[in-house]
Protein backbone atom coordinates (compact mmCIF):
# COMPACT_ATOMS: atom_id res chain seq x y z
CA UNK A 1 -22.13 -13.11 16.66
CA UNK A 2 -20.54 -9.91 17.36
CA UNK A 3 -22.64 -6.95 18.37
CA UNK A 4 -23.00 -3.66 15.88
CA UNK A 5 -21.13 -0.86 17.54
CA UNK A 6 -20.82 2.59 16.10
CA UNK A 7 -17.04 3.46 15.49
CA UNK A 8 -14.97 5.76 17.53
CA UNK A 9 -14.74 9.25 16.28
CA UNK A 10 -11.75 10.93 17.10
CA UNK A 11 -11.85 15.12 17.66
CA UNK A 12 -8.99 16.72 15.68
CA UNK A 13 -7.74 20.17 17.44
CA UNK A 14 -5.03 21.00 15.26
CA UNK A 15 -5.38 21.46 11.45
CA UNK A 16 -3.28 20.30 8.71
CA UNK A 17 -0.13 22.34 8.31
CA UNK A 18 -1.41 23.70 11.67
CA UNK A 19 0.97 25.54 14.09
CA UNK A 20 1.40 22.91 16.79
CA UNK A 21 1.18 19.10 16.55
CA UNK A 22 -1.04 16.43 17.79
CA UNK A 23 0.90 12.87 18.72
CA UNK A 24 -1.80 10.73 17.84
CA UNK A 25 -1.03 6.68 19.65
CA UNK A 26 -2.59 3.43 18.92
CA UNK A 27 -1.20 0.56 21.07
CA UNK A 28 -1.76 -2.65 19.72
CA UNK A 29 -1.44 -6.25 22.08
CA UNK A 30 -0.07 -9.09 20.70
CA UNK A 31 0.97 -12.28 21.42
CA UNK A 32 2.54 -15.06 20.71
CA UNK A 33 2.60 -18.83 22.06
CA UNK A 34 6.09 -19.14 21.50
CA UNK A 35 7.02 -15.39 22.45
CA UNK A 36 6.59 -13.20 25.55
CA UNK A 37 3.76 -10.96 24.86
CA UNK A 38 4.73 -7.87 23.19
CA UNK A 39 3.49 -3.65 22.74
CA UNK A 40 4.06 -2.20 19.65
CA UNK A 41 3.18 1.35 19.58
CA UNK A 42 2.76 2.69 15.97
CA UNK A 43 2.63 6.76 16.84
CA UNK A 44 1.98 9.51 13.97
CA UNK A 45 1.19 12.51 13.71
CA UNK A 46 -2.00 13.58 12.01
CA UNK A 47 -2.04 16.42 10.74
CA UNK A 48 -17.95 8.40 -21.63
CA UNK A 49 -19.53 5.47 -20.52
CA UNK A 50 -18.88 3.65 -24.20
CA UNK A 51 -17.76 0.00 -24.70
CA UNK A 52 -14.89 -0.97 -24.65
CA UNK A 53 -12.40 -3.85 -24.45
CA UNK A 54 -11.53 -5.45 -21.42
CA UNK A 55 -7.87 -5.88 -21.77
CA UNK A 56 -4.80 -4.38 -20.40
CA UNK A 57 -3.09 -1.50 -22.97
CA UNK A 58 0.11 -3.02 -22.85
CA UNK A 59 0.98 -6.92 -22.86
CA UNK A 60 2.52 -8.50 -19.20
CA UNK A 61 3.30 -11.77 -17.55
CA UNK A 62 0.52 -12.42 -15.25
CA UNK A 63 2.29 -16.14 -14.48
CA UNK A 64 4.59 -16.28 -11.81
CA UNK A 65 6.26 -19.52 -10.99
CA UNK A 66 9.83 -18.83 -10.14
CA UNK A 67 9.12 -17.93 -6.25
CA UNK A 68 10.27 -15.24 -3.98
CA UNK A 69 13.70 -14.67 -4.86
CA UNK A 70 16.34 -14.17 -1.86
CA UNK A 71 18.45 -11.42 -1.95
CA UNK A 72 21.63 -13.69 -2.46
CA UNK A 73 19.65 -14.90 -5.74
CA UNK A 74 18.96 -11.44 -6.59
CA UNK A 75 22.70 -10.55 -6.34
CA UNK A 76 23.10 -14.00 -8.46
CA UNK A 77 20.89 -12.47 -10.96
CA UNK A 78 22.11 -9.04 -11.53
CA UNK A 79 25.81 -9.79 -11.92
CA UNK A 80 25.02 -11.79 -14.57
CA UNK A 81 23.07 -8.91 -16.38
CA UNK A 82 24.33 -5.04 -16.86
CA UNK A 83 20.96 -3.26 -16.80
CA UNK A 84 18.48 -0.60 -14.97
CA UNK A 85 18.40 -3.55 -12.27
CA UNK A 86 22.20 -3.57 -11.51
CA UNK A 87 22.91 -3.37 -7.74
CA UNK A 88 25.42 -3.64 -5.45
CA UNK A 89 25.84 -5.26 -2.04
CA UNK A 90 24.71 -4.19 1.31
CA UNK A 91 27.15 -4.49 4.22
CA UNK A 92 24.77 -6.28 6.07
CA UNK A 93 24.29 -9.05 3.04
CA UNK A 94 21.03 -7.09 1.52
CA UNK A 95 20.60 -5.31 -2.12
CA UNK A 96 20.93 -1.20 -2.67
CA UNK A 97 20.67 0.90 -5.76
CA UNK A 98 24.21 2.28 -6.76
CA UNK A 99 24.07 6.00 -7.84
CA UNK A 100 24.75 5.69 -11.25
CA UNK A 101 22.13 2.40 -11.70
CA UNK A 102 19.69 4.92 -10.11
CA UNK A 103 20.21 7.24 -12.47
CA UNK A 104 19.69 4.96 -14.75
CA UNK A 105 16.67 3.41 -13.24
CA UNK A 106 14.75 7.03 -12.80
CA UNK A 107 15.80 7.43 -16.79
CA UNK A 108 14.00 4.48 -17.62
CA UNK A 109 11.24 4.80 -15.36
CA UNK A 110 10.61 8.44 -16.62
CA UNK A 111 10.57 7.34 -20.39
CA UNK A 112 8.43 4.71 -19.33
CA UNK A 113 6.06 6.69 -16.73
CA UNK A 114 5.74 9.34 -20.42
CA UNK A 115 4.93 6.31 -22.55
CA UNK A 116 2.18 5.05 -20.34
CA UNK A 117 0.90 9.02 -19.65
CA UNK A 118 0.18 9.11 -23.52
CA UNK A 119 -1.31 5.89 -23.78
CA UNK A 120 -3.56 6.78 -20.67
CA UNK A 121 -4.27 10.48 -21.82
CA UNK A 122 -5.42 8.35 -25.74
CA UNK A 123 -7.50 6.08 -23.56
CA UNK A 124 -8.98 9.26 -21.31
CA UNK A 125 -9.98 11.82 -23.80
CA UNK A 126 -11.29 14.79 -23.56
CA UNK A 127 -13.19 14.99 -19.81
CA UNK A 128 -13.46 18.40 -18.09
CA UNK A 129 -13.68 15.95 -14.71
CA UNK A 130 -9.91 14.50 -14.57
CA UNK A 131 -8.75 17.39 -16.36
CA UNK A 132 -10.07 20.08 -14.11
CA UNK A 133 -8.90 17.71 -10.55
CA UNK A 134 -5.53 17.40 -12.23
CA UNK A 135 -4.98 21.02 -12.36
CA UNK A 136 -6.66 21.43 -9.08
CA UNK A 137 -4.07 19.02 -7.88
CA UNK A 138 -1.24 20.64 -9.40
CA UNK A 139 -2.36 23.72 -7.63
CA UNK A 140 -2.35 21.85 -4.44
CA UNK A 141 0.92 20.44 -5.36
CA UNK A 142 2.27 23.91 -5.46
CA UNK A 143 1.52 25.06 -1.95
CA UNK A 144 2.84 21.97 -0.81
CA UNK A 145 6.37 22.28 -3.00
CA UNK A 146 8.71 22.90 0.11
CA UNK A 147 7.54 19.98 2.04
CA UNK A 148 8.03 18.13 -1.19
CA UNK A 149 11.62 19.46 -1.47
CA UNK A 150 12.34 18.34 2.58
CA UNK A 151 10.71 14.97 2.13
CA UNK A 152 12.54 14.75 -1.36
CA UNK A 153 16.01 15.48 -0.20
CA UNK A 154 15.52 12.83 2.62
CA UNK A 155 14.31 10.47 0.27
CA UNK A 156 17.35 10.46 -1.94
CA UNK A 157 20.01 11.52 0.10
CA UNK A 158 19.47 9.41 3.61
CA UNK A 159 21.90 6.66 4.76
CA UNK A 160 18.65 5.18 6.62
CA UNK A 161 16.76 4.28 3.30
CA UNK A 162 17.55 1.01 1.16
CA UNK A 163 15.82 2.06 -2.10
CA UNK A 164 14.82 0.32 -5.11
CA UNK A 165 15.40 -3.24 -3.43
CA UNK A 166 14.35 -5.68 -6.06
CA UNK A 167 11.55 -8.57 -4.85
CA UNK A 168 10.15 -10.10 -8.25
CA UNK A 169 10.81 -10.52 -11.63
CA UNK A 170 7.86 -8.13 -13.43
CA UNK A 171 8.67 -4.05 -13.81
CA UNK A 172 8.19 -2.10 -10.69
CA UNK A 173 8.74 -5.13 -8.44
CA UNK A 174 11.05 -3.25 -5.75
CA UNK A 175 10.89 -1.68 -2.51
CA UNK A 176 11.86 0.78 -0.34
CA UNK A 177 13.63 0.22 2.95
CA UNK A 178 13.11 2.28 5.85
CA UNK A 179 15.63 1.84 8.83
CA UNK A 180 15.29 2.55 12.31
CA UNK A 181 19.20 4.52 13.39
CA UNK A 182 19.00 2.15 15.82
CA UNK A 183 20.45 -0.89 15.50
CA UNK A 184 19.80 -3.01 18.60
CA UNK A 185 17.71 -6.00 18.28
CA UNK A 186 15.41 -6.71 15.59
CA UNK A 187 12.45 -3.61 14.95
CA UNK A 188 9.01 -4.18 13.97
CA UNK A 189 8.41 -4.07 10.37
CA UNK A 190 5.13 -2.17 8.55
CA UNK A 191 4.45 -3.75 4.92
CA UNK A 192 3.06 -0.25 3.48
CA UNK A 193 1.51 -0.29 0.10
CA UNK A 194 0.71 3.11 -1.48
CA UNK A 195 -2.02 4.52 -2.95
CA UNK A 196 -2.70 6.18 -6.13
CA UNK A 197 -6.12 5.99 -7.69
CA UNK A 198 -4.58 2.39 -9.22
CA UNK A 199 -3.01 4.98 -11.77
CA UNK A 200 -0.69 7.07 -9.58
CA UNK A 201 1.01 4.96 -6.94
CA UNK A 202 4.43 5.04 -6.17
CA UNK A 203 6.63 3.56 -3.67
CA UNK A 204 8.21 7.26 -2.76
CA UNK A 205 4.81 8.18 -1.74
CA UNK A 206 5.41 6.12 1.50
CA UNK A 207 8.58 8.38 2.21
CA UNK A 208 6.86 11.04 5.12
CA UNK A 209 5.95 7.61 6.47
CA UNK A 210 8.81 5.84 6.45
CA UNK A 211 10.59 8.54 7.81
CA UNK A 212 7.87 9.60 10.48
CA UNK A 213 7.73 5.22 11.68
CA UNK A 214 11.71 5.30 11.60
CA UNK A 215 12.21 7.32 14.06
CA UNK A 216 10.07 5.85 15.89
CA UNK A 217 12.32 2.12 15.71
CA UNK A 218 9.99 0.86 13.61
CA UNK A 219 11.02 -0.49 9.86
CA UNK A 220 8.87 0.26 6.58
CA UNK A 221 8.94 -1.44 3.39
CA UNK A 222 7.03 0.51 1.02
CA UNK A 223 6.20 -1.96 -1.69
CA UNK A 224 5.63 -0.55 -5.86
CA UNK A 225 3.33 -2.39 -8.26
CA UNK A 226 2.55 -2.01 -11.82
CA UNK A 227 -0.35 0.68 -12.12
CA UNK A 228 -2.71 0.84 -14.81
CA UNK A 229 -2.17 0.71 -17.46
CA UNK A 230 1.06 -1.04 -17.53
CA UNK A 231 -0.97 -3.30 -15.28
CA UNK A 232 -4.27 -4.25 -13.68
CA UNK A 233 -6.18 -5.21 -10.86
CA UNK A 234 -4.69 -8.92 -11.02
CA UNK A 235 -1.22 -7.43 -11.90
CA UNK A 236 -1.66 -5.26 -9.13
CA UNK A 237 -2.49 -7.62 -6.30
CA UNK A 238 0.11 -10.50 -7.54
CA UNK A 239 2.99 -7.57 -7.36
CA UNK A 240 1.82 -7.13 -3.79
CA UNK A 241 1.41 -10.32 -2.61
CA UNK A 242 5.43 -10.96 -3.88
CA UNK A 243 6.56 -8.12 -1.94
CA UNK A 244 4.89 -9.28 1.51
CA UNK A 245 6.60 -12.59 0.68
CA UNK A 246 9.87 -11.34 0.51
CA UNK A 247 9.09 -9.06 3.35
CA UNK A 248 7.80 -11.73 5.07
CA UNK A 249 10.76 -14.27 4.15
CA UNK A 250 13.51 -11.81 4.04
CA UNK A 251 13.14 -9.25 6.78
CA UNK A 252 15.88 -10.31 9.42
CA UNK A 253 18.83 -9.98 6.98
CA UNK A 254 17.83 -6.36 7.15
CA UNK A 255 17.24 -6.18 10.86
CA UNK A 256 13.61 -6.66 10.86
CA UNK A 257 11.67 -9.20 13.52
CA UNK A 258 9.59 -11.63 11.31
CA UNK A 259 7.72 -12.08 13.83
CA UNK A 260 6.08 -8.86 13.95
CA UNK A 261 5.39 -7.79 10.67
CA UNK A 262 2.03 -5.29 9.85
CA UNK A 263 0.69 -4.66 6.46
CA UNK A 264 -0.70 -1.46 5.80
CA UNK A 265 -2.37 0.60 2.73
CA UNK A 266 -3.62 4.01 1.78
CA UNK A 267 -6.45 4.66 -0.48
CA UNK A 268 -5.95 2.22 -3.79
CA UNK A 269 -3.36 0.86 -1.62
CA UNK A 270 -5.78 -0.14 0.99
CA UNK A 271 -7.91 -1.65 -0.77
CA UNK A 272 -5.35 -3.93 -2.90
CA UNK A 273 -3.35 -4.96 0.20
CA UNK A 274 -6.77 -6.18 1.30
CA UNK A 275 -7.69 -8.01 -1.46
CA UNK A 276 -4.09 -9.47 -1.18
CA UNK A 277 -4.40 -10.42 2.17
CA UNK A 278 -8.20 -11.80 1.87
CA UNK A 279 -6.93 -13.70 -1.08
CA UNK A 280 -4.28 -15.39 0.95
CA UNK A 281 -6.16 -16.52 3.22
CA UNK A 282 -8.39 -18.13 0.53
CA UNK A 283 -5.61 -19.68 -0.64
CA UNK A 284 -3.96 -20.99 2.24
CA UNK A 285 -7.59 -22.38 3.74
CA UNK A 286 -7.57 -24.53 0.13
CA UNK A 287 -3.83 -25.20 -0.04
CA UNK A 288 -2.10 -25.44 3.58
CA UNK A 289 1.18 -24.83 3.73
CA UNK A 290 2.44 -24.89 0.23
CA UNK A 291 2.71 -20.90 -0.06
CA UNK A 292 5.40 -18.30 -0.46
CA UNK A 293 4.01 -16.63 2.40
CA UNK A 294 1.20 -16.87 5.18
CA UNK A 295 -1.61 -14.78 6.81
CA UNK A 296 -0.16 -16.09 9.83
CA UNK A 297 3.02 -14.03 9.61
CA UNK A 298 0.83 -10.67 9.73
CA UNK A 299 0.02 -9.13 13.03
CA UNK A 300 -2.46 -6.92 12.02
CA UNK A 301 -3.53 -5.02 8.74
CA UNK A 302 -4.76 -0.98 8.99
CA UNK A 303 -6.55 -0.09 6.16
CA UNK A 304 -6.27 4.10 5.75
CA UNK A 305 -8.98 5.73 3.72
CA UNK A 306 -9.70 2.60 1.36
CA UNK A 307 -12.61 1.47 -0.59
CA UNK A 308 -13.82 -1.79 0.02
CA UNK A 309 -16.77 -2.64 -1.82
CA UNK A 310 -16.58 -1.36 -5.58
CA UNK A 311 -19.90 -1.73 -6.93
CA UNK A 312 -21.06 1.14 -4.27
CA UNK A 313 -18.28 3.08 -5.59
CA UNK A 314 -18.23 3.06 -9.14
CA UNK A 315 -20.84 5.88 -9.81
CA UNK A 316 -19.39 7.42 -7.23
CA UNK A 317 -15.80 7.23 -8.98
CA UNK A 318 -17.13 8.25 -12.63
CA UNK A 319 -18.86 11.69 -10.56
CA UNK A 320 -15.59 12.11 -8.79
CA UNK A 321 -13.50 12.31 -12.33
CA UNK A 322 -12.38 8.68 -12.57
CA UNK A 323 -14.55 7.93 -15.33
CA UNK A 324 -16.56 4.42 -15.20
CA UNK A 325 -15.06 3.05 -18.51
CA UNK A 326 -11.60 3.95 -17.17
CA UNK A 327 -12.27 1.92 -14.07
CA UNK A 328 -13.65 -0.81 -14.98
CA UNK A 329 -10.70 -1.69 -17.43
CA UNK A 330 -8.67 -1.63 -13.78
CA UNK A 331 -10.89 -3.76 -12.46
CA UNK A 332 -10.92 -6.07 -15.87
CA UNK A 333 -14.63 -5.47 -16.38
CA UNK A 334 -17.67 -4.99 -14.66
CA UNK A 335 -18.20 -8.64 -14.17
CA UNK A 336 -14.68 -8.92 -11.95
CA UNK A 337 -16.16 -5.69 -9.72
CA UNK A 338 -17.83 -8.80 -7.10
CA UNK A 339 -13.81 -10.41 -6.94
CA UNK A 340 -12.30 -7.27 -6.30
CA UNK A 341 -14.60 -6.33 -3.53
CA UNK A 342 -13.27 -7.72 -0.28
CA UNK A 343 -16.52 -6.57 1.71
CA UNK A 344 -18.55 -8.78 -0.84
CA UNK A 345 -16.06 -11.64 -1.02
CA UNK A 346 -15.45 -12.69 2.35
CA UNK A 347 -19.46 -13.27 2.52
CA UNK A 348 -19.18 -15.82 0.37
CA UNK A 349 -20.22 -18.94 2.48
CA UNK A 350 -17.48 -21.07 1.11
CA UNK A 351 -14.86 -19.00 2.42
CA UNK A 352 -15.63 -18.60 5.82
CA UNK A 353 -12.97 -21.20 6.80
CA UNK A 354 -10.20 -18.83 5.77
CA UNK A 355 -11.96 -15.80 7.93
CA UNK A 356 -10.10 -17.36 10.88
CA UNK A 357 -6.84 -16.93 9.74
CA UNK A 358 -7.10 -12.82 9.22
CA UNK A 359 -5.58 -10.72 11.84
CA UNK A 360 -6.82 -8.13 13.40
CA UNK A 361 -8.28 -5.65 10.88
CA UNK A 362 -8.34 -1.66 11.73
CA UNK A 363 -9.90 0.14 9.09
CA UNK A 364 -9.01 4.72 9.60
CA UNK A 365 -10.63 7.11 7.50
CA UNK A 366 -11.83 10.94 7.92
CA UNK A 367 -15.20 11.83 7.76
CA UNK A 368 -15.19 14.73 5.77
CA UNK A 369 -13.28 12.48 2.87
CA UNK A 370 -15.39 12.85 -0.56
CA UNK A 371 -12.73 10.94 -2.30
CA UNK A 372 -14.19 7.73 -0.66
CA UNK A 373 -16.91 8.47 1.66
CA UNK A 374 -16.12 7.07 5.29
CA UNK A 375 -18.87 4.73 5.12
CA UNK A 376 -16.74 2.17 2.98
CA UNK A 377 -14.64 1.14 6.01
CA UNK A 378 -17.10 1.22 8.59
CA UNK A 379 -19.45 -0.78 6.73
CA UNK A 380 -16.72 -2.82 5.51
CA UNK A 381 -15.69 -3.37 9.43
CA UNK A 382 -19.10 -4.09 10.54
CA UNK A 383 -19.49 -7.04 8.00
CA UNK A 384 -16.02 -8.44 8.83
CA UNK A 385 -17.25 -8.40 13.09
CA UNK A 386 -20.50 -9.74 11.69
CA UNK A 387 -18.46 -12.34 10.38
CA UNK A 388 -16.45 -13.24 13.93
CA UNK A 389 -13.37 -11.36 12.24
CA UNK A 390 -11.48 -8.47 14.70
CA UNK A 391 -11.90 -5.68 12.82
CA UNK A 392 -12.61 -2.02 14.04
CA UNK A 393 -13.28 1.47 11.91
CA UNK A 394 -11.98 4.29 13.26
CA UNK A 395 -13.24 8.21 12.09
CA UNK A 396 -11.17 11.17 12.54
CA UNK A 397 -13.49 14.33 12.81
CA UNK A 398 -13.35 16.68 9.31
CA UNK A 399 -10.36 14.87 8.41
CA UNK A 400 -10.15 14.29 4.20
CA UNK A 401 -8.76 11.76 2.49
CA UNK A 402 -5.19 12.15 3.09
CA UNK A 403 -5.17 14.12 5.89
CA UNK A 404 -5.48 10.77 7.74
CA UNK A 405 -1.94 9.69 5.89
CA UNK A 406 -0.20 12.76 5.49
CA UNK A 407 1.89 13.62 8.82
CA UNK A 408 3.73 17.06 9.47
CA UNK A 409 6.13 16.91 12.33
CA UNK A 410 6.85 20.60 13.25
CA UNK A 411 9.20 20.09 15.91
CA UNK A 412 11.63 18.41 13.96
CA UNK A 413 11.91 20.99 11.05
C-alpha cells in the first residue's frame, strides 16, 4: 500500500503576462518491452434549486455502433454528401477543412452555438451569479483581446494546423491537428481535451497549446464534444472516447508515433477525459480485446485543474454561479453524480482489476484556484496511490485556475 505523501508545491517567480518567462520541464520515463526506452519532455511555459426534468434540451444519438471511422472512410463518406462536413484530401492521405467548407462550417456552428445560447439562457433565468461572472469574464476577455487576435490569426491561418478533422458521426465530432515543422520520424502525440464548464468547450481553446507543444516536436489533437445542452455528461464522454480511438488508431498517417500517445484535459476537460479513460479500463477489464481502443495505448494522462469527485463540488459549483439545477441536468441527475465521479468510482471493489491497466496519472492544479479548489486533485491522487495506481498531484504556488493552462511565450512575440 502506497504511503501518503504531501504533493510538491512548485514556487512561481514570474506572474502571468509577467515581463520575463519561466520554462517550466517535466520529464517523463517510459518504456516499452518491445521499444528502447524513451524521454519525452513535455516543456511549457506557465505563466434556483427547483425540480426539474432530467433530460437533455435537445434530442441526440447516444448509440454508436458504426466504429472509428478511418480517414479513407471519411473521404468515402463526404464525397458522397455536399454539406458543412465536405473536405478535401491531405497530401499525406489525411482529411482538412477547405476554405469555403469552413466557412460554411463556422456559419453553421454559429447559428447553432445562438440556438443553443437561447435555449440555455430559457433554462438559466434570471441569476445575478452567472450573469455578473459572465460580464466579469467579458471584462477579462477584453484585456486579453490582442493575445486573442495573435493566437487567432495562428489558428486560422497556419500551414502547421489540420483543423476540423472529422472522427465520428454525432455534431462536433472533429479535431484539431497540431504539427510539429519537423518532419523527421514519427513525434509524440498529446490527446488534449478542453475545458469549458461542460457548457463552453471548444476545440480552439487548445490552440496556445498546440502551438506552444509544436514547437516543441510534439503533436496535439485537440478533440471537440457536444456541450450541454446539445449534449450531456454521457454524450460528452462517448464523443471523447471516439476521438482517442481515432487518435489512437489513426495517428501515423499524420506523422504521429502510436506508440507514445498522452491524453490530457483542462478543467471540465479533465475531468471527462478521466472519466473516459477510467471507463475504459472498466470496459476492457470486462471485455478484453474487443474495443475500438485501449488504456494500453496511453502513456500517461495529466489532469490540469480538474474536478474529480462531484458530490464535494456541487455546492461549491451552485456558490460559484453554476447553479445546482443547471448541473445536475449535465450530470443527468443527482443520482448519476456517484458515476461521474472518478475519485468515487475507482473505489468500487469490483473494479479494482481494471486499476492495473491505468497509466501513470499526474494530476496539476494552482493553489490559489477558487474555480475548483486544489484539494480535488490531490485528494483525488492520494486515493488513486492508495489504490496501487501511479498517480502524483502537483501545486503551483498562487497559481488560479488557468494560469496553470494558459502559457505566454514572450520571446517569441
Amino acid at each position: 500500500m502506497a504511503t501518503k505523501s504531501e504533493p510538491p508545491i512548485l514556487p512561481v517567480t514570474n506572474p502571468f503576462l509577467g515581463s520575463s518567462t519561466k520554462i517550466l520541464g517535466m520529464a517523463l520515463q517510459t518504456s516499452n518491452d518491445d521499444l528502447p526506452t524513451t524521454r519525452l519532455l513535455i516543456s511549457s511555459s506557465i505563466r434556483d434549486d427547483d425540480p426539474i426534468e432530467r433530460r437533455p434540451l435537445l434530442s441526440r444519438s447516444l448509440s454508436f455502433t458504426g466504429g472509428i471511422p478511418t480517414s479513407s472512410e471519411v473521404q468515402q463518406r463526404d464525397q458522397r454528401t455536399v454539406s458543412d462536413d465536405n473536405v478535401s484530401s491531405l497530401s499525406n492521405g489525411g482529411m482538412q477543412s477547405s476554405f469555403s467548407s469552413n466557412v460554411e462550417h463556422a456559419a453553421a456552428e454559429t447559428y447553432l452555438i445562438t440556438r443553443l445560447s437561447l435555449t440555455l439562457i430559457r433554462y438559466l433565468g434570471v441569476g445575478y451569479r452567472w450573469i455578473t461572472r459572465f460580464l466579469a469574464l467579458g471584462c477579462y476577455a477584453m484585456l486579453l483581446m490582442p493575445g486573442f487576435i495573435q493566437v487567432g490569426y495562428y489558428y486560422f491561418f497556419s500551414s502547421q494546423i489540420r483543423r476540423s478533422i472529422i472522427y465520428g458521426d454525432e455534431p462536433r465530432n472533429r479535431l484539431d491537428l497540431y504539427l510539429p515543422k519537423n518532419s523527421n520520424g514519427p513525434k509524440p502525440v498529446v490527446a488534449f481535451v478542453t475545458g469549458g464548464a461542460w457548457i463552453i468547450g471548444y476545440k480552439a481553446w487548445g490552440s496556445l497549446l498546440g502551438q506552444q507543444l509544436s514547437e516543441r516536436d510534439i503533436m496535439v489533437a485537440c478533440i471537440d464534444y457536444r456541450n450541454f445542452p446539445q449534449g450531456t455528461m454521457r454524450d460528452m464522454i462517448e464523443d471523447a472516447s471516439r476521438g482517442i480511438a481515432f487518435v489512437c488508431n489513426n495517428i501515423a498517417e499524420y506523422g504521429g508515433d502510436p506508440n507514445r500517445i498522452f491524453l490530457m484535459g483542462q478543467s471540465a476537460g479533465a475531468h471527462i477525459s478521466a472519466c473516459t479513460l477510467i471507463e475504459q479500463a472498466i470496459k476492457e477489464a470486462r471485455e478484453g480485446d474487443n474495443l475500438s481502443w485501449s488504456v494500453s495505448q496511453i502513456k500517461a494522462y495529466f489532469g490540469l485543474s480538474g474536478g474529480y469527485n462531484l458530490l464535494s463540488l456541487v455546492d461549491h459549483f451552485h456558490n460559484r454561479g453554476l447553479y445546482r439545477s443547471i448541473f445536475l441536468s449535465i450530470m443527468e441527475g443527482e443520482e448519476s453524480l456517484r458515476e461521474y465521479s472518478p475519485e468515487i468510482v475507482v473505489q468500487d471493489p469490483n473494479v479494482r482489476s481494471a486499476l492495473s491497466l491505468l497509466p501513470r496519472m499526474i494530476l496539476f492544479h494552482g493553489t490559489a484556484d477558487y474555480s475548483i479548489p486544489p484539494d480535488a486533485s490531490t485528494s483525488f491522487a492520494e486515493t488513486l496511490r492508495r489504490l496501487g495506481v501511479d498517480a502524483e498531484a502537483i501545486l503551483y504556488e498562487g497559481k488560479t485556475h488557468t494560469d496553470v493552462f494558459l502559457q505566454v511565450q514572450n520571446e517569441h512575440s
